[in-house]
N, C-alpha and C. Protein backbone atom coordinates (compact mmCIF):
# COMPACT_ATOMS: atom_id res chain seq x y z
N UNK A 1 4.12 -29.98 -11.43
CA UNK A 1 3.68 -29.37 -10.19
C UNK A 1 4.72 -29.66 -9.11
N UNK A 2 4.94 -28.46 -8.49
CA UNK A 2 5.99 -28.93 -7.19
C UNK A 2 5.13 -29.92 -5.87
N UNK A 3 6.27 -30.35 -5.63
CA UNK A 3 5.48 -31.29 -4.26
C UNK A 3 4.95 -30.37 -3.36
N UNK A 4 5.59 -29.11 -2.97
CA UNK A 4 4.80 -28.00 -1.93
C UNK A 4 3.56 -27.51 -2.32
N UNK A 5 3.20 -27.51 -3.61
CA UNK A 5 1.94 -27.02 -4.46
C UNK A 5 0.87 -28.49 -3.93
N UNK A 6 1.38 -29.59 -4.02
CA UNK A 6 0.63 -31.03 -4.08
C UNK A 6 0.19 -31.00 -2.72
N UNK A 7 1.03 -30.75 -1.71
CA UNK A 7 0.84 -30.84 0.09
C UNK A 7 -0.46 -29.65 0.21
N UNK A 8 0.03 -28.30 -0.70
CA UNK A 8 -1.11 -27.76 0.06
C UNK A 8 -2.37 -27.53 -0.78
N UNK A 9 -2.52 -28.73 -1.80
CA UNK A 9 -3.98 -28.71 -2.44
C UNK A 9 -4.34 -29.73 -1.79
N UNK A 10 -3.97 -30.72 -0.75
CA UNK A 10 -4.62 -31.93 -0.62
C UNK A 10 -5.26 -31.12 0.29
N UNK A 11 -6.62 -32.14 0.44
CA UNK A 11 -8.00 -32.05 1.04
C UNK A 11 -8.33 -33.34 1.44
N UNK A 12 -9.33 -33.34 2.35
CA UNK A 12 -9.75 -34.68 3.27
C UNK A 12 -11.04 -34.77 1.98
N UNK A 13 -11.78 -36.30 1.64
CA UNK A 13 -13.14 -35.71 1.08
C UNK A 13 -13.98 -36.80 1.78
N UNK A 14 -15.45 -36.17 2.25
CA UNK A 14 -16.10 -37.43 3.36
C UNK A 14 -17.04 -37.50 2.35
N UNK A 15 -17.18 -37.18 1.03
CA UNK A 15 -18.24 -37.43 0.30
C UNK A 15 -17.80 -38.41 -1.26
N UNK A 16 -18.33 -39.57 -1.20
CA UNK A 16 -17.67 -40.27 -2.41
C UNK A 16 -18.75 -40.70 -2.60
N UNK A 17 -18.27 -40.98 -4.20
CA UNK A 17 -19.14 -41.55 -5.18
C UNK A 17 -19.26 -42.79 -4.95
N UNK A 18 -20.52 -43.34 -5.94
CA UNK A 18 -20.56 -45.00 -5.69
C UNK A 18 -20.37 -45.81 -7.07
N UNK A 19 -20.07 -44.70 -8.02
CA UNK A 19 -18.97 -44.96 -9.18
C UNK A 19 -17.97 -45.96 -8.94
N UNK A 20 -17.80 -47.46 -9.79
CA UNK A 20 -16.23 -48.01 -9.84
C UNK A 20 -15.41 -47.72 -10.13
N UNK A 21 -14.01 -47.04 -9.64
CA UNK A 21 -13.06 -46.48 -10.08
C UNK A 21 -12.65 -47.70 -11.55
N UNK A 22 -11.99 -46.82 -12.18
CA UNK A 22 -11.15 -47.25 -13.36
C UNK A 22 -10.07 -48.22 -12.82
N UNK A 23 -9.98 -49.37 -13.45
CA UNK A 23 -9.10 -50.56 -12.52
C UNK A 23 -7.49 -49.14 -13.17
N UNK A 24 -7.43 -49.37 -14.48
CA UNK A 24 -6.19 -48.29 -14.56
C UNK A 24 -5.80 -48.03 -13.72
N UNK A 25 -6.68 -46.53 -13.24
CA UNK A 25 -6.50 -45.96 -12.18
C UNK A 25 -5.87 -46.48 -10.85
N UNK A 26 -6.54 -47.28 -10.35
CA UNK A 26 -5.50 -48.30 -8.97
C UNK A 26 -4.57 -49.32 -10.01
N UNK A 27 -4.40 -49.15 -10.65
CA UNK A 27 -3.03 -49.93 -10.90
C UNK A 27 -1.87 -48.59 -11.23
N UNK A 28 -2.47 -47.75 -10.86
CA UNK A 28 -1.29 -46.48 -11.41
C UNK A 28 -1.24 -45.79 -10.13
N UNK A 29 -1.74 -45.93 -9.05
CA UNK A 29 -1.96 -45.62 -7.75
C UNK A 29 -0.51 -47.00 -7.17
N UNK A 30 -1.21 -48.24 -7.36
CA UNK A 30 0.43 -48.75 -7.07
C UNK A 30 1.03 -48.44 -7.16
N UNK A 31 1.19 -48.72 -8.67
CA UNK A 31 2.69 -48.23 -9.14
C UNK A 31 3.33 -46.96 -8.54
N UNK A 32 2.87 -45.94 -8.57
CA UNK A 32 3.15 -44.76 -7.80
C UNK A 32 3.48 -45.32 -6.54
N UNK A 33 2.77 -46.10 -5.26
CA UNK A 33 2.87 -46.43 -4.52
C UNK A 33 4.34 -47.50 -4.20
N UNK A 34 4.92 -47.88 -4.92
CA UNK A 34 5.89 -48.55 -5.22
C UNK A 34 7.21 -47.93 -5.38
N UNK A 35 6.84 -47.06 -6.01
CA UNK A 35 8.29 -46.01 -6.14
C UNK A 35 8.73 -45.27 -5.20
N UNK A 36 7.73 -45.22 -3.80
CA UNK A 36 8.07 -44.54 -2.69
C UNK A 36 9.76 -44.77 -1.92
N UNK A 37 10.49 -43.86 -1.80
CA UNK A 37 11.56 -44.21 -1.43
C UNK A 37 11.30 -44.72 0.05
N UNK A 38 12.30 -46.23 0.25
CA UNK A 38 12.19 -46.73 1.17
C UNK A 38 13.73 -46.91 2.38
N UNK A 39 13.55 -47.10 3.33
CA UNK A 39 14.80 -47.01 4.13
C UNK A 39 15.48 -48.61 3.85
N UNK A 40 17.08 -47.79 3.85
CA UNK A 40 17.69 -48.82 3.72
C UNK A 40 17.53 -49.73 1.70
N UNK A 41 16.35 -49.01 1.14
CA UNK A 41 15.89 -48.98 -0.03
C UNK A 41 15.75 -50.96 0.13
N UNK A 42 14.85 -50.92 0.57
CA UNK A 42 14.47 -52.34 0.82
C UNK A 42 12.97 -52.34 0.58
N UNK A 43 12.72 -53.25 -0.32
CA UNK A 43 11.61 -53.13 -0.98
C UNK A 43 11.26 -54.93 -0.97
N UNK A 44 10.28 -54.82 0.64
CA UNK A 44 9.83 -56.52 0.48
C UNK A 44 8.29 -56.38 0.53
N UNK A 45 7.71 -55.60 0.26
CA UNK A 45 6.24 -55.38 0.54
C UNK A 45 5.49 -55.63 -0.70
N UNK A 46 4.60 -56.31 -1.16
CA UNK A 46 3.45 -56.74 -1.93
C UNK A 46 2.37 -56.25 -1.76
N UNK A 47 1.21 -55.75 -2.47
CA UNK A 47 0.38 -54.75 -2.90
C UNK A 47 -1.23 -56.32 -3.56
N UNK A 48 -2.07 -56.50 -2.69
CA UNK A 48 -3.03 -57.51 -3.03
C UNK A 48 -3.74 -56.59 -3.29
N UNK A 49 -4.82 -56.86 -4.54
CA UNK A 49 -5.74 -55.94 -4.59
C UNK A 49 -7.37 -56.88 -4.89
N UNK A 50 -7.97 -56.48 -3.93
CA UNK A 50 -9.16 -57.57 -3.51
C UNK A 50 -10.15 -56.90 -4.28
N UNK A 51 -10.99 -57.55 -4.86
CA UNK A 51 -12.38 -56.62 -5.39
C UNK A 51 -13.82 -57.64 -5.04
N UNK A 52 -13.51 -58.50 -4.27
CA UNK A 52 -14.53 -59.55 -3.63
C UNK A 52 -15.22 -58.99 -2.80
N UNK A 53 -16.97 -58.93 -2.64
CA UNK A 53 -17.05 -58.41 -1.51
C UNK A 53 -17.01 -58.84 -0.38
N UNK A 54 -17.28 -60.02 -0.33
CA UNK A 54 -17.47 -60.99 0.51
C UNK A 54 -16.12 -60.91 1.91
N UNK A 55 -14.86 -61.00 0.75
CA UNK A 55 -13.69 -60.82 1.02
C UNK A 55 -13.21 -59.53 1.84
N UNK A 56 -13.68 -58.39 1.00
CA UNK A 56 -13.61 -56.91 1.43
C UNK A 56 -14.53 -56.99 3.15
N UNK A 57 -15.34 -57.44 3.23
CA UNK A 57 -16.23 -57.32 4.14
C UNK A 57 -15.48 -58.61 5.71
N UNK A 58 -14.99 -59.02 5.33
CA UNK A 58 -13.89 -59.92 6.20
C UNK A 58 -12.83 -59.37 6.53
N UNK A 59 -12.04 -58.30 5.71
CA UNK A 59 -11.12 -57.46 5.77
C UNK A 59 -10.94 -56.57 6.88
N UNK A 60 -12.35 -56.10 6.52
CA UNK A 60 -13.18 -54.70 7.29
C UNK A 60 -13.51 -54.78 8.71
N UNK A 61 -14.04 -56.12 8.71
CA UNK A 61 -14.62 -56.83 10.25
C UNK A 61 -13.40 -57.00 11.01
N UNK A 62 -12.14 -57.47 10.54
CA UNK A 62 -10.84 -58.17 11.08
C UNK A 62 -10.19 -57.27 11.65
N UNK A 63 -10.06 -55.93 10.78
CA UNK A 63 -9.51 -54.99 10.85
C UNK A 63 -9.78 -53.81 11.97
N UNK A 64 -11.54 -54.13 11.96
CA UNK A 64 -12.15 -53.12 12.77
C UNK A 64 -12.66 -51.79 12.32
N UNK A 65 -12.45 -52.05 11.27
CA UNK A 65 -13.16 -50.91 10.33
C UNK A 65 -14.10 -50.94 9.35
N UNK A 66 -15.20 -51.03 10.05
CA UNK A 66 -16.27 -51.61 9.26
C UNK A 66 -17.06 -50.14 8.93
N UNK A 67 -16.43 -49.03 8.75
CA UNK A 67 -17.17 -47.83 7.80
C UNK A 67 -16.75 -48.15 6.32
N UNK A 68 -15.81 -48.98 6.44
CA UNK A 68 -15.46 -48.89 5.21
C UNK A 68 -15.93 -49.71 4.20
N UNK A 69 -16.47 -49.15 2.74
CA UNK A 69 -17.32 -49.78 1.89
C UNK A 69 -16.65 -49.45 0.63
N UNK A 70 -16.05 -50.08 -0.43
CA UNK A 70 -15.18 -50.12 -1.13
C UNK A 70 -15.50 -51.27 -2.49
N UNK A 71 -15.26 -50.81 -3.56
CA UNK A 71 -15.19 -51.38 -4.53
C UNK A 71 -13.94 -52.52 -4.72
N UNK A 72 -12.56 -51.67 -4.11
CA UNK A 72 -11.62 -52.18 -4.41
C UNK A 72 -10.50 -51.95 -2.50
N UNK A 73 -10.31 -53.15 -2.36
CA UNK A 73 -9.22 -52.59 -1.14
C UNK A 73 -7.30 -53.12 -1.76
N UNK A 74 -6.88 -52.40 -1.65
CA UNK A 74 -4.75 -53.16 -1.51
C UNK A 74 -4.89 -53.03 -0.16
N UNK A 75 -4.09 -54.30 -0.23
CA UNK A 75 -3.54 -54.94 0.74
C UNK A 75 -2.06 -54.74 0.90
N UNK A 76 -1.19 -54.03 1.82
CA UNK A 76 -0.06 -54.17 1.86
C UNK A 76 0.63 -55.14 2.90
């Protein structure tokens, strides 16, 4: 698929499941996330991936974004 085909299928979605994603799945979302070309190609950034809720819910509060309800958060 071309990247111009990818830009104009993306969609916003306000409706999600309460399904656990496939850990796979976010570990292939990194990885993808990793290969992003970077300036200067400097690559010092680390990728935490929290699945605590307790944790997630400290995240959320800190952050100021407490709509957010998540199985899994990265941390960059």
């Amino acid at each position: 698929m071309k990247f111009d085909d990818v830009i104009n299928l993306r969609k916003s979605s306000r409706k999600f499941s309460s399904k656990r994603p496939k850990w796979q799945d976010i570990i292939e979302a990194v990885n993808f996330a990793r290969k992003v070309p970077l300036a200067g190609n400097l690559c010092n950034f680390k990728f935490i991936i929290v699945d605590n809720s307790e944790i997630i819910a400290n995240i959320t509060k800190a952050c100021q974004q407490d709509f957010v309800h998540a199985h899994y958060v990265v941390v960059v």
